[in-house]
C-alpha atoms as a PDB file:
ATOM      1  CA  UNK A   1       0.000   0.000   0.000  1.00  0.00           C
ATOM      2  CA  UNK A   2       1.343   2.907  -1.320  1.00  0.00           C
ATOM      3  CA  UNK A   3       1.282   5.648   1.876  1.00  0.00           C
ATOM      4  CA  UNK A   4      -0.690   8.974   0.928  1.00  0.00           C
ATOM      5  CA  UNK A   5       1.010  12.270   1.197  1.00  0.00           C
ATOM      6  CA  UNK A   6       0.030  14.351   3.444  1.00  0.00           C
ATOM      7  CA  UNK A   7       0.708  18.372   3.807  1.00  0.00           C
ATOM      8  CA  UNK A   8       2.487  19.262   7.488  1.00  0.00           C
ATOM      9  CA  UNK A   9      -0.482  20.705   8.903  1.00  0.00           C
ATOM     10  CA  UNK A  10      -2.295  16.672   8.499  1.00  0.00           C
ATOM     11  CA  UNK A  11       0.696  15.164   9.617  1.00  0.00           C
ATOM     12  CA  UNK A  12       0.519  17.563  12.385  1.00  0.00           C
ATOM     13  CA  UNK A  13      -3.072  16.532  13.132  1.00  0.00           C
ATOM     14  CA  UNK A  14      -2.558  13.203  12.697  1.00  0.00           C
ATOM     15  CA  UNK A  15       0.979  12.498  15.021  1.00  0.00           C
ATOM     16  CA  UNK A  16      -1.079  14.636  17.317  1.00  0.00           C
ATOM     17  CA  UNK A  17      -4.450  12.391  17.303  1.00  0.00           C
ATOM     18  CA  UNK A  18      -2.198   9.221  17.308  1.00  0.00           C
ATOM     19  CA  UNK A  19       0.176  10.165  19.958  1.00  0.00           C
ATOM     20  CA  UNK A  20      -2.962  11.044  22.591  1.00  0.00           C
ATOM     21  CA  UNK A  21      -4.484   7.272  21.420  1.00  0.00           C
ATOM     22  CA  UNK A  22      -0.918   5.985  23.212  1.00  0.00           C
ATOM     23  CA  UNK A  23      -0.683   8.699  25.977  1.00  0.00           C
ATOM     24  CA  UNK A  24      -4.129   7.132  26.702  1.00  0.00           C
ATOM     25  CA  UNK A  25      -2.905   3.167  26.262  1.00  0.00           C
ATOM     26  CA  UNK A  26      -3.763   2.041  23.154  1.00  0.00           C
ATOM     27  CA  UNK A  27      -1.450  -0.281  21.618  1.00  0.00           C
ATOM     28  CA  UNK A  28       1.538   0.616  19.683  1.00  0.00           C
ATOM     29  CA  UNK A  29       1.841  -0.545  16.112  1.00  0.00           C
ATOM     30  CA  UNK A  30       4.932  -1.278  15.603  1.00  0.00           C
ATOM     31  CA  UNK A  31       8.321  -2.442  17.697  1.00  0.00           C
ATOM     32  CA  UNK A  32      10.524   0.541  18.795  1.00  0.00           C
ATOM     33  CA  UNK A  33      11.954   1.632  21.940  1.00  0.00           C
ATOM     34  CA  UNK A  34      10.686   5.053  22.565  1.00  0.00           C
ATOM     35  CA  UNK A  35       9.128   5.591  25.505  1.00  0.00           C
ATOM     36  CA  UNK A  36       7.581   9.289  24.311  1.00  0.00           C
ATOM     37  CA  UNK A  37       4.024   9.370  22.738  1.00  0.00           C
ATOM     38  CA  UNK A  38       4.552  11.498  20.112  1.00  0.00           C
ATOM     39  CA  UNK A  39       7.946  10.021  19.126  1.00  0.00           C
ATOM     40  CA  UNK A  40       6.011   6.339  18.832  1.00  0.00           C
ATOM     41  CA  UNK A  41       3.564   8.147  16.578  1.00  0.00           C
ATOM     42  CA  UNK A  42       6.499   8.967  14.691  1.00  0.00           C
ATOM     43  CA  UNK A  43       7.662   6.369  13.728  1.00  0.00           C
ATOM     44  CA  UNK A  44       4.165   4.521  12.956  1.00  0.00           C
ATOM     45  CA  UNK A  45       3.413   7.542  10.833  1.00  0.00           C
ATOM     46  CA  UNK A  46       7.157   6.505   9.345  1.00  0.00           C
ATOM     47  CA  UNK A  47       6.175   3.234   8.988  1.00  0.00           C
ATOM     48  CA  UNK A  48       2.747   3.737   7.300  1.00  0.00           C
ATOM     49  CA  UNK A  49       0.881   1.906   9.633  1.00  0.00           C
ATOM     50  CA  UNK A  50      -1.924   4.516  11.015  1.00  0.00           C
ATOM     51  CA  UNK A  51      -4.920   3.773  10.533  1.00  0.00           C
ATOM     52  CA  UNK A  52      -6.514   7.467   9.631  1.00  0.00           C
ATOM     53  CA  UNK A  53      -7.687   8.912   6.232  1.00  0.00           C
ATOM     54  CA  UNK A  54      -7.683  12.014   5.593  1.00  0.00           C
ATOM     55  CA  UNK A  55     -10.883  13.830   3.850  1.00  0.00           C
ATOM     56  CA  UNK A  56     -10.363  16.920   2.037  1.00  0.00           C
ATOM     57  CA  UNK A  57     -12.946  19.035   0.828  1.00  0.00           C
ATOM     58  CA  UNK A  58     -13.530  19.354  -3.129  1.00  0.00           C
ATOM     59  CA  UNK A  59     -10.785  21.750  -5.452  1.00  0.00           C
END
């Protein structure tokens, strides 16, 4: 699966949105060990592995 770009202001939201999931205990997605939420969003966001899709509006 190829991984969607996204521009910094949806990575942004999304390493944001993931790392509060972890904060909060949900399960990390990959092996790594960082012990700081946002840097284990990171690298899932790295590894392609999140599990959001971004909508944006018509152009």
């Amino acid at each position: 699966m190829q991984q969607e770009r996204h521009n910094r202001y949806e990575k942004a939201r999304i390493l944001g949105a993931r790392a509060l999931q972890v904060s909060y205990g949900a399960p990390v997605l990959v092996e790594t060990d960082q012990t700081e939420p946002i840097l284990i969003a990171a690298e899932e966001y790295d590894a392609g592995v999140l599990p959001f899709t971004v909508k944006r509006g018509p152009n």
